[in-house]
N, C-alpha and C. Protein backbone atom coordinates (compact mmCIF):
# COMPACT_ATOMS: atom_id res chain seq x y z
N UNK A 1 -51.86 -2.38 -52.06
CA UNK A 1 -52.07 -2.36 -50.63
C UNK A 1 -50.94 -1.54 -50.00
N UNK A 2 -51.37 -0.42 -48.71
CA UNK A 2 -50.31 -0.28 -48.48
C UNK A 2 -50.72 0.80 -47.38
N UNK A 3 -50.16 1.33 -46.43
CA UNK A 3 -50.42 1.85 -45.06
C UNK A 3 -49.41 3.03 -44.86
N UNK A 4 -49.28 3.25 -43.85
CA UNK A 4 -47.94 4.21 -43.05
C UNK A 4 -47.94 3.52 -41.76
N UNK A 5 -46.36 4.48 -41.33
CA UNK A 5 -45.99 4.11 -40.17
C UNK A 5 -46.13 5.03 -38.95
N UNK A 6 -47.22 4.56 -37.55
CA UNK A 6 -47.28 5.68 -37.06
C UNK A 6 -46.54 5.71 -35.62
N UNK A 7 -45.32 4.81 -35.29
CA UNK A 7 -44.32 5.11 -34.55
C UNK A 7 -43.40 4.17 -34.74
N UNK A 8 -42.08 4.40 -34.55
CA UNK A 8 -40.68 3.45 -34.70
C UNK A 8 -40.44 3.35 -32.82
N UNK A 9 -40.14 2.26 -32.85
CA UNK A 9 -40.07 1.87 -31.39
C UNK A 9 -38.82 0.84 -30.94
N UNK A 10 -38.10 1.35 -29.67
CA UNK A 10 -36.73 0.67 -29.64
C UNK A 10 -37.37 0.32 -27.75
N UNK A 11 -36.10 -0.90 -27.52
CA UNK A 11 -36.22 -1.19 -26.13
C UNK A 11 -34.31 -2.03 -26.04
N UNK A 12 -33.88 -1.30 -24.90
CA UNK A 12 -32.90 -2.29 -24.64
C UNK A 12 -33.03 -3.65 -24.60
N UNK A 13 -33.91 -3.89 -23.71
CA UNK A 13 -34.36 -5.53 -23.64
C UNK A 13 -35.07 -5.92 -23.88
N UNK A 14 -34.97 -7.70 -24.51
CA UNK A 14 -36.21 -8.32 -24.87
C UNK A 14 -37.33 -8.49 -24.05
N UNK A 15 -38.48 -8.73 -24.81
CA UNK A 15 -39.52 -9.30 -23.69
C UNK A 15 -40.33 -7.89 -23.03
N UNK A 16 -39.78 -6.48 -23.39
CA UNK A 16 -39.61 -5.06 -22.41
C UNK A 16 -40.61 -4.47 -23.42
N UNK A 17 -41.58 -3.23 -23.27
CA UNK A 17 -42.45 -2.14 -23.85
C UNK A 17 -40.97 -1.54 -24.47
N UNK A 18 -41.33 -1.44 -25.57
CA UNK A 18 -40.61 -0.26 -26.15
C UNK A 18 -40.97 1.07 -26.09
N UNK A 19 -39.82 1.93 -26.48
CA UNK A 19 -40.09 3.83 -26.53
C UNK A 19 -40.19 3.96 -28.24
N UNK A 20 -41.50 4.74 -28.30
CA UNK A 20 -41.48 5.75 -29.47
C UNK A 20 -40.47 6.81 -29.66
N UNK A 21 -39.97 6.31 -30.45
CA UNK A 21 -38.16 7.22 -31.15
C UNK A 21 -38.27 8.00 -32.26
N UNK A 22 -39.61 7.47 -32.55
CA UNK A 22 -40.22 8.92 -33.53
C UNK A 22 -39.43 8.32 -35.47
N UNK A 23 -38.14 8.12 -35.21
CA UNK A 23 -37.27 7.72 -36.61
C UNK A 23 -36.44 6.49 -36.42
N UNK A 24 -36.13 5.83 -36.91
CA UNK A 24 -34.62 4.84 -36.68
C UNK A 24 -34.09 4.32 -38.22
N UNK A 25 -33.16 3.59 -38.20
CA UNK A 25 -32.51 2.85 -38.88
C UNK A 25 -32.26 1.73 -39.19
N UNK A 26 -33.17 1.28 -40.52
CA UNK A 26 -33.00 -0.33 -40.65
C UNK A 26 -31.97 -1.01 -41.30
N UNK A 27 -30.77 -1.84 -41.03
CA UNK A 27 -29.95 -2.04 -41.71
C UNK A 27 -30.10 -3.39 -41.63
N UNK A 28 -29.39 -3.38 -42.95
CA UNK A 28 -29.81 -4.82 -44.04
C UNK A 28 -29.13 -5.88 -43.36
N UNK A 29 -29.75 -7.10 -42.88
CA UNK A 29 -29.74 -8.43 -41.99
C UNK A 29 -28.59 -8.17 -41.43
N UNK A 30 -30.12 -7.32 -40.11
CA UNK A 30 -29.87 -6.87 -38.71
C UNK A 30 -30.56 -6.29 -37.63
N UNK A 31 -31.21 -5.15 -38.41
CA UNK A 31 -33.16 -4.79 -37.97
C UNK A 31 -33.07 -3.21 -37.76
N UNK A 32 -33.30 -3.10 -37.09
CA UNK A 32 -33.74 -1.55 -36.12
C UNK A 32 -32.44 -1.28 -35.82
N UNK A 33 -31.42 -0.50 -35.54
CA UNK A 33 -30.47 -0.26 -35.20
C UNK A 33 -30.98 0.75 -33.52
N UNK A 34 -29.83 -0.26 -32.62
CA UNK A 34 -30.10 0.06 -31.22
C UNK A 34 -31.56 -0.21 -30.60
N UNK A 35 -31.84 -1.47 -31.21
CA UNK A 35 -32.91 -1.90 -30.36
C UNK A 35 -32.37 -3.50 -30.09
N UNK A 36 -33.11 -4.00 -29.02
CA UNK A 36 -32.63 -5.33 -28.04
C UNK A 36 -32.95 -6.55 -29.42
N UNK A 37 -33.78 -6.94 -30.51
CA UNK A 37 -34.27 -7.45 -31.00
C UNK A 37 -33.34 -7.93 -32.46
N UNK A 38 -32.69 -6.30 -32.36
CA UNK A 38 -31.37 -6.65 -33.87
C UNK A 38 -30.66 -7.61 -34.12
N UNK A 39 -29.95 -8.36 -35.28
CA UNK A 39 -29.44 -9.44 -34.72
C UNK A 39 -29.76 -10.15 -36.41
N UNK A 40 -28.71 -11.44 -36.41
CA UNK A 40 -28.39 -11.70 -37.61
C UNK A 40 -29.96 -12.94 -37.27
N UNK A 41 -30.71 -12.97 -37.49
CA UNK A 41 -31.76 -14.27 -37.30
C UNK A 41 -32.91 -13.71 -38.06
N UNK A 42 -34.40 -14.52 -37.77
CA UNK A 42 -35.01 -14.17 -39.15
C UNK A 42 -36.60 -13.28 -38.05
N UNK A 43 -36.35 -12.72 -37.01
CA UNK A 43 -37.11 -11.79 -36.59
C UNK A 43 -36.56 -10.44 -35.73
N UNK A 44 -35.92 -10.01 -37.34
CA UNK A 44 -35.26 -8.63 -36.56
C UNK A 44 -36.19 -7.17 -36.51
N UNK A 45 -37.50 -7.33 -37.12
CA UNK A 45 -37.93 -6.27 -36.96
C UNK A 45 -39.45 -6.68 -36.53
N UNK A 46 -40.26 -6.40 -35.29
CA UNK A 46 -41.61 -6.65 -35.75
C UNK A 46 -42.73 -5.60 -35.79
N UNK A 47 -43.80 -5.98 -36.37
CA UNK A 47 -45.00 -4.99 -36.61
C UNK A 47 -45.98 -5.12 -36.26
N UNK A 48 -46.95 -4.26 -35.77
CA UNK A 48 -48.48 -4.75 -35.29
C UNK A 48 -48.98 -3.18 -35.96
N UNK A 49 -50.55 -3.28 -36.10
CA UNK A 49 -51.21 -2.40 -36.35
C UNK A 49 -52.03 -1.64 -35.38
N UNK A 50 -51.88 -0.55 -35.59
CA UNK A 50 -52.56 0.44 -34.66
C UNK A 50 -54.16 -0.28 -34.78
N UNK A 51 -54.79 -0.61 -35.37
CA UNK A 51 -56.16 -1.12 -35.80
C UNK A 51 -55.84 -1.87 -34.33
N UNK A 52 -55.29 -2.57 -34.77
CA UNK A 52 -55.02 -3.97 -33.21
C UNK A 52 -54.86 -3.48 -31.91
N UNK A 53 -53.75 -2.84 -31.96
CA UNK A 53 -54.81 -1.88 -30.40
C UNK A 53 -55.23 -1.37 -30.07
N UNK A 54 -56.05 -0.32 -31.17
CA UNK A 54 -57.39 0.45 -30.79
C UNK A 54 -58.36 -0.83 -30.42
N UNK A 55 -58.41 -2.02 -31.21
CA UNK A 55 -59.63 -3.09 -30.91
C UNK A 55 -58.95 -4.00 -30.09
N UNK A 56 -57.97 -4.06 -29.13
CA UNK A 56 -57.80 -4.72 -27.96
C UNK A 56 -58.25 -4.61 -27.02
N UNK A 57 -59.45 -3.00 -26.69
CA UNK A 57 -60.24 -3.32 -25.24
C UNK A 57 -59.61 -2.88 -24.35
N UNK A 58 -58.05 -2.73 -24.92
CA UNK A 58 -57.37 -1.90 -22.84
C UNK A 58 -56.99 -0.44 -23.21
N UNK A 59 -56.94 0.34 -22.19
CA UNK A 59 -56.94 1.19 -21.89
C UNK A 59 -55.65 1.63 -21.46
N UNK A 60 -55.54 2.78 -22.02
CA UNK A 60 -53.70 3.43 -21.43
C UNK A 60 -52.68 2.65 -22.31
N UNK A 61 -52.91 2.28 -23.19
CA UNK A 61 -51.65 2.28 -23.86
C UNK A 61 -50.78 2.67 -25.08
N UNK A 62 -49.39 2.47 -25.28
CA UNK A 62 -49.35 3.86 -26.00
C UNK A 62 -48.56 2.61 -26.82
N UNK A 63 -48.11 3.27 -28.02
CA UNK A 63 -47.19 2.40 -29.40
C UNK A 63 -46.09 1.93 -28.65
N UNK A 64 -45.59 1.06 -28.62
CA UNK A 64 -44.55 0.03 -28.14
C UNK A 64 -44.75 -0.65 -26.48
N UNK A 65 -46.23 -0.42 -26.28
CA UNK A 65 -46.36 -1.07 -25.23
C UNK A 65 -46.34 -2.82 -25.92
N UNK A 66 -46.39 -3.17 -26.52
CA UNK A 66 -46.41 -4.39 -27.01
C UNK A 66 -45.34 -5.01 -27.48
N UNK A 67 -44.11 -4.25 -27.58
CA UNK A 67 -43.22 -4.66 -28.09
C UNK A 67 -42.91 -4.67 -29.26
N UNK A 68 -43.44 -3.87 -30.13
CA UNK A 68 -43.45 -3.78 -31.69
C UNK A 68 -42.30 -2.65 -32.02
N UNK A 69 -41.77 -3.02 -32.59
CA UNK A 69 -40.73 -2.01 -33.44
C UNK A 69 -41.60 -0.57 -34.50
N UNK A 70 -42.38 -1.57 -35.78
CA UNK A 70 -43.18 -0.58 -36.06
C UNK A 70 -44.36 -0.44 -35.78
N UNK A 71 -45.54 0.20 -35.84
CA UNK A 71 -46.92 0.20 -35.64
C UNK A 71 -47.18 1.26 -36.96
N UNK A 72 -47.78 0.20 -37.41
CA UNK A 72 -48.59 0.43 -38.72
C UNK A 72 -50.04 1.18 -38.77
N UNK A 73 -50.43 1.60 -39.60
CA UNK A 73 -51.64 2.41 -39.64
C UNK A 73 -52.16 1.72 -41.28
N UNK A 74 -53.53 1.30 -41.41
CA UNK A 74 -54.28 1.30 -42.68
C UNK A 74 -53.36 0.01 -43.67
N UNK A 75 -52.89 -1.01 -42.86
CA UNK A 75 -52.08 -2.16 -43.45
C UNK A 75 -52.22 -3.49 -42.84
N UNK A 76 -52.95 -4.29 -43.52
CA UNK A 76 -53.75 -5.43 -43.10
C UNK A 76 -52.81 -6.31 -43.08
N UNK A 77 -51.67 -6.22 -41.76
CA UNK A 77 -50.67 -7.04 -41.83
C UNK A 77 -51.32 -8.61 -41.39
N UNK A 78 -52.20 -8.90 -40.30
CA UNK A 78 -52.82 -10.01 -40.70
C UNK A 78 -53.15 -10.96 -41.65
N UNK A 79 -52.85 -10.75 -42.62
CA UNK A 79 -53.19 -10.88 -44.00
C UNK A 79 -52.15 -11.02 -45.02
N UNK A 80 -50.93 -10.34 -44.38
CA UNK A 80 -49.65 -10.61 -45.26
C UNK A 80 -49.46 -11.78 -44.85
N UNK A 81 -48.69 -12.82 -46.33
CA UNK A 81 -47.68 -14.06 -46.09
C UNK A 81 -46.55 -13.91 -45.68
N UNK A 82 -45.62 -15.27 -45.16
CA UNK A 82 -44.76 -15.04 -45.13
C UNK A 82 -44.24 -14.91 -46.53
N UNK A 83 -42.85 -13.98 -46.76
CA UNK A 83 -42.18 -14.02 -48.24
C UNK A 83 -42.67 -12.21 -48.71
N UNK A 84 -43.69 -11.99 -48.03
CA UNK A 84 -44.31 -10.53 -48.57
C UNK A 84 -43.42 -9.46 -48.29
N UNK A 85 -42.81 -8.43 -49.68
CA UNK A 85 -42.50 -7.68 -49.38
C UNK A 85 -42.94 -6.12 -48.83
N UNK A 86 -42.31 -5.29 -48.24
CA UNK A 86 -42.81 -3.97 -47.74
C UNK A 86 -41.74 -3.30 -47.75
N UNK A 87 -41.77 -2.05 -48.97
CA UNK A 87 -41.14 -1.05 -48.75
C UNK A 87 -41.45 0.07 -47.70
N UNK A 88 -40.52 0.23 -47.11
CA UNK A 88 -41.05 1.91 -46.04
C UNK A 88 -40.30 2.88 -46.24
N UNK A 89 -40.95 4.30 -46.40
CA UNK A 89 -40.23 5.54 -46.72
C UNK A 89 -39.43 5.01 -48.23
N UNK A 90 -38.47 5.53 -48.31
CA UNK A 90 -37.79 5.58 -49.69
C UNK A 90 -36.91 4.57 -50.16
N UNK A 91 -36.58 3.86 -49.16
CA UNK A 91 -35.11 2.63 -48.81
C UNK A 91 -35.47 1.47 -48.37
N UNK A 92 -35.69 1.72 -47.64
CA UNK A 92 -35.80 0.08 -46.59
C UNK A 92 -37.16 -0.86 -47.22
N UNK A 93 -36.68 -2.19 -47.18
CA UNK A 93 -37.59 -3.08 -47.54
C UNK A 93 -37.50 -4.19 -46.76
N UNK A 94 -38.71 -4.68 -46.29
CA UNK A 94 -38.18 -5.64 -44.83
C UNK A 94 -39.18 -6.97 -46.08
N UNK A 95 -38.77 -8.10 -45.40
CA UNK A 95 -39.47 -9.33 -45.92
C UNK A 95 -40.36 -9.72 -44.76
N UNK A 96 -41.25 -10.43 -44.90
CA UNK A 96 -42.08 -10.91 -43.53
C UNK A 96 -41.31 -12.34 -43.48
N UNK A 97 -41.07 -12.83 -42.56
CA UNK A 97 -40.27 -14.20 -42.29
C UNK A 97 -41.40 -14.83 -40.83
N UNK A 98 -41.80 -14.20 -40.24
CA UNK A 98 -43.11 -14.89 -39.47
C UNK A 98 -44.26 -14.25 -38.88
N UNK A 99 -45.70 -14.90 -38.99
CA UNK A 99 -46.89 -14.33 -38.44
C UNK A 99 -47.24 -14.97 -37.31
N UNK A 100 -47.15 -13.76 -36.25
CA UNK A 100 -47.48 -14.16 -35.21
C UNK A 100 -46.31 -14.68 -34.34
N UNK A 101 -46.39 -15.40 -32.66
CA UNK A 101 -45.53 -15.96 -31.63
C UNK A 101 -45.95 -16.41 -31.00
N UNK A 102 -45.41 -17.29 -30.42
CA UNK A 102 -46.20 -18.12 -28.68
C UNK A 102 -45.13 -17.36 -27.98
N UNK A 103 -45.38 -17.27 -26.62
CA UNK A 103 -45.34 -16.94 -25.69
C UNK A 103 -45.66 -18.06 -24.85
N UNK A 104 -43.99 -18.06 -24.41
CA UNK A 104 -43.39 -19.38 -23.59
C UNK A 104 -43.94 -18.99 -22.19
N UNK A 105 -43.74 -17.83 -21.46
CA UNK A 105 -44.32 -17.38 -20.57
C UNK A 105 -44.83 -15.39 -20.10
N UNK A 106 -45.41 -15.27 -19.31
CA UNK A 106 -46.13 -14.04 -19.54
C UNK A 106 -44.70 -13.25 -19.30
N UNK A 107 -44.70 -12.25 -20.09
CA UNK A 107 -43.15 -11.06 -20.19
C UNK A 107 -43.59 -9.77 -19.33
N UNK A 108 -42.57 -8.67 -18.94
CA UNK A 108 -42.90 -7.94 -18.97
C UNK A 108 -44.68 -7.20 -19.06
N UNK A 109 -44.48 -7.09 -20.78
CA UNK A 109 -45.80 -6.55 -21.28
C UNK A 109 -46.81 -6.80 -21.21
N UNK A 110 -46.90 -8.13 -20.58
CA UNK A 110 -48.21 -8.50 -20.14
C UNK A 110 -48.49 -8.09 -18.87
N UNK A 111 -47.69 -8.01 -18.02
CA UNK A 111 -48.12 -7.74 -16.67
C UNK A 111 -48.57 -6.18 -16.60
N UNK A 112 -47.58 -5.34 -17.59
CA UNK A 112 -48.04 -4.18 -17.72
C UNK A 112 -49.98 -3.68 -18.38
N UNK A 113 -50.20 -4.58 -19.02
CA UNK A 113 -51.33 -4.17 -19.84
C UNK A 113 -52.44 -5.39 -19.48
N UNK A 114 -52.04 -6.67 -19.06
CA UNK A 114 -52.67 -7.73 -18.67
C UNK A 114 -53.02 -8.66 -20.08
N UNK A 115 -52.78 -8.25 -21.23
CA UNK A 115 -52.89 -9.00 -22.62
C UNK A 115 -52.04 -8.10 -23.27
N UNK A 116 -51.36 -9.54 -24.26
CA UNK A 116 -50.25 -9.29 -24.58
C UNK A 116 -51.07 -9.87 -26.76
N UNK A 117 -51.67 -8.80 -26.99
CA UNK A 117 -51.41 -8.84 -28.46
C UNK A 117 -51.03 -9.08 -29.21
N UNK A 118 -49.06 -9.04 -29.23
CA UNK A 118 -48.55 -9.44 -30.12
C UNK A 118 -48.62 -10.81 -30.61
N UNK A 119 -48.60 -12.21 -29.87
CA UNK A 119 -48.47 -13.36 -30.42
C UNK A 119 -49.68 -13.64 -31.75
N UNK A 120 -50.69 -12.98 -31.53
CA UNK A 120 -51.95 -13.34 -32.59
C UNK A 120 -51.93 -12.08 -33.50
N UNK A 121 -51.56 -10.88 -33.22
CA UNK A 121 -51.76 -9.75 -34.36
C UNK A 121 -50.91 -9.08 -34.86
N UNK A 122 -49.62 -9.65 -34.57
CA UNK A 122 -48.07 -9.17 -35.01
C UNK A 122 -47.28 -9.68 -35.82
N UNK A 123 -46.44 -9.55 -36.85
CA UNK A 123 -45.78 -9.80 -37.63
C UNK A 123 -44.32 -9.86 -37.43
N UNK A 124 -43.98 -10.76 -38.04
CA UNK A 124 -41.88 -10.20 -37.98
C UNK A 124 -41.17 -10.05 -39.51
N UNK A 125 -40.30 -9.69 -39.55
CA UNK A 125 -39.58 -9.67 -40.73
C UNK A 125 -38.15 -9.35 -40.69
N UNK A 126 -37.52 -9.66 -41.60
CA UNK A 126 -36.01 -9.49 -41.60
C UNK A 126 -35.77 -8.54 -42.78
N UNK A 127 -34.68 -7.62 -42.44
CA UNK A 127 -34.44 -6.37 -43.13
C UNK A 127 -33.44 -6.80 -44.67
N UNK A 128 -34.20 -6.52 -46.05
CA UNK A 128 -33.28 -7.15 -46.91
C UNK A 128 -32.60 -5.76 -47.60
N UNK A 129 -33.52 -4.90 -47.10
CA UNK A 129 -32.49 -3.61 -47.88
C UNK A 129 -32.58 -2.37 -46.63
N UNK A 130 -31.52 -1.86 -46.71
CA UNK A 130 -31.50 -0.63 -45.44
C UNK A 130 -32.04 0.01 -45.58
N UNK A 131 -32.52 1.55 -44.72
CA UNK A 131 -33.00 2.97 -45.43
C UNK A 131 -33.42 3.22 -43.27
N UNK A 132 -33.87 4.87 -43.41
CA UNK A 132 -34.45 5.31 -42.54
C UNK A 132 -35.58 5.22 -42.61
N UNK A 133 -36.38 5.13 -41.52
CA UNK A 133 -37.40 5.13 -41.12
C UNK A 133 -38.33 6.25 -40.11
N UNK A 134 -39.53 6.42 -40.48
CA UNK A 134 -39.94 7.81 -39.55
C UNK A 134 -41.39 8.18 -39.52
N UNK A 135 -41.75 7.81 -38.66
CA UNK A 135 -43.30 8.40 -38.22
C UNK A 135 -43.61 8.71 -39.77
N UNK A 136 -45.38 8.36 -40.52
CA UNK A 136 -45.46 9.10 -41.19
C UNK A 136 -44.91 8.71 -42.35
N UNK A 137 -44.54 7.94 -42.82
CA UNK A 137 -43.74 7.40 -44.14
C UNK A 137 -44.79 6.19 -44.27
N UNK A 138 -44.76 6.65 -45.85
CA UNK A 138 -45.17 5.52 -46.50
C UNK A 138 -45.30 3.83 -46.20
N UNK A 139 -45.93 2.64 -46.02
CA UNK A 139 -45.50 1.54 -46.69
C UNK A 139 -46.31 0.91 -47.86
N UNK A 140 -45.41 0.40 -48.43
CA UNK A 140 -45.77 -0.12 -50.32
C UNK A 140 -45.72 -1.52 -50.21
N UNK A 141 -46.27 -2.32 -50.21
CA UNK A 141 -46.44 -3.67 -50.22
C UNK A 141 -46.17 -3.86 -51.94
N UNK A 142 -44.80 -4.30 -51.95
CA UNK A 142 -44.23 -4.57 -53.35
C UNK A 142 -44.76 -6.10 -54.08
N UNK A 143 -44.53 -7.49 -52.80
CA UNK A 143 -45.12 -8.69 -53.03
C UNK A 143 -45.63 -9.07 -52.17
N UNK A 144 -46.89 -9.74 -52.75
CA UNK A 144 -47.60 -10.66 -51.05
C UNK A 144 -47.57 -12.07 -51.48
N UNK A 145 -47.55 -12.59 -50.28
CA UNK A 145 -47.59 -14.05 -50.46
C UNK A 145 -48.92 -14.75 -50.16
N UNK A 146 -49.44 -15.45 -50.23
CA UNK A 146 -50.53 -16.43 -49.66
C UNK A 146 -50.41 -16.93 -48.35
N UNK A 147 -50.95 -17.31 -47.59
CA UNK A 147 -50.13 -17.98 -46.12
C UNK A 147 -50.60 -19.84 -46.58
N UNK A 148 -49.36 -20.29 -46.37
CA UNK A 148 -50.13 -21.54 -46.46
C UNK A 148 -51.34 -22.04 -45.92
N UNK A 149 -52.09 -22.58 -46.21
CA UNK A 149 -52.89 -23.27 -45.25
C UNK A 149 -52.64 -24.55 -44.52
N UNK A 150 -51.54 -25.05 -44.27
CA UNK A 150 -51.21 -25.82 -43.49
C UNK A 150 -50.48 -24.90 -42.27
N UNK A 151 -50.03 -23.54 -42.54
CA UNK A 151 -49.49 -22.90 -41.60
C UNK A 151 -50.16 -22.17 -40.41
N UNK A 152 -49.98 -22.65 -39.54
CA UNK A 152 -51.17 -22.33 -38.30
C UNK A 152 -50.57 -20.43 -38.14
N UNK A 153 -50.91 -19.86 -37.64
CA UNK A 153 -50.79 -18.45 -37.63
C UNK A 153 -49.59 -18.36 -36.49
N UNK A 154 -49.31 -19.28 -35.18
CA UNK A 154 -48.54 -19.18 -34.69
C UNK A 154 -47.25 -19.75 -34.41
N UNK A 155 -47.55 -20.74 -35.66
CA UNK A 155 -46.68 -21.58 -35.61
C UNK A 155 -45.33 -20.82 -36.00
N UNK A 156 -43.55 -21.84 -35.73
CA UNK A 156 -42.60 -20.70 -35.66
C UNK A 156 -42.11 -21.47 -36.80
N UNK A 157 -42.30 -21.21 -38.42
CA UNK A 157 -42.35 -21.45 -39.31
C UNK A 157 -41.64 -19.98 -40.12
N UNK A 158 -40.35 -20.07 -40.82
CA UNK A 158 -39.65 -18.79 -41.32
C UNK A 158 -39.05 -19.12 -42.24
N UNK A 159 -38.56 -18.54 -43.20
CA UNK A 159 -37.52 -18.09 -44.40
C UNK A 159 -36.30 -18.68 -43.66
């Protein structure tokens, strides 16, 4: 199994649309380098699939309107466990540590787009090996996990 990446996305602040940066830097438990989200905890990087917002129904929006770090192309992150590994480009290997979020209250990104995607079709993970990252690079799904079935999809359940 395994996809590409079709934008790297940074935001000063949480909760905020991120900018397509085109490349960045994942360093090992810490995330994205120079994005609001980095940080020694177990959701330093997250992912959603372009699939997910072509089939979200709204209109006008572009990669990091959701708040996603990467946006994936042809990678059924829905479907990854937690524990699953993903190599990207040549270096970096992130672990998935949670599927999905609640949303304590509406952010930013919702008011911008009026639905906010990420809590049901987004992923997180924590960075276990560094490398660059860049539009267009590979990902290799090295291990997958099963999701429990006691694990509700949004529940905040992590490594």
């Amino acid at each position: 199994m395994g996809g590409r990446i079709t934008a790297v996305c940074i935001s000063k602040n949480k909760g905020t649309q991120k900018k397509n940066v085109h490349k960045g830097y994942l360093k090992e438990n810490f995330g994205l380098i120079d994005d609001a989200h980095s940080g020694n905890w177990h959701r330093q990087v997250s992912l959603l699939a372009v699939e997910s917002i072509e089939n979200s129904g709204l209109k006008n929006v572009s990669y990091g309107d959701f708040g996603e770090n990467l946006t994936t192309k042809e990678l059924d992150l829905k479907n990854l466990g937690i524990g699953a590994k993903l190599q990207i480009g040549n270096n970096a290997i992130l672990e998935v540590s949670q599927i999905g979020k609640e949303c304590i209250k509406p952010c930013a990104i919702y008011y911008k787009t009026g639905k906010c995607i990420m809590p049901g079709e987004g992923i997180f993970a924590r960075v276990i090996k560094s490398g660059e990252v860049s539009v267009g690079d590979k990902i290799i799904c090295l291990k997958t996990e099963k999701m429990p079935v006691n694990l509700k999809r949004n529940e905040n359940k992590y490594l």
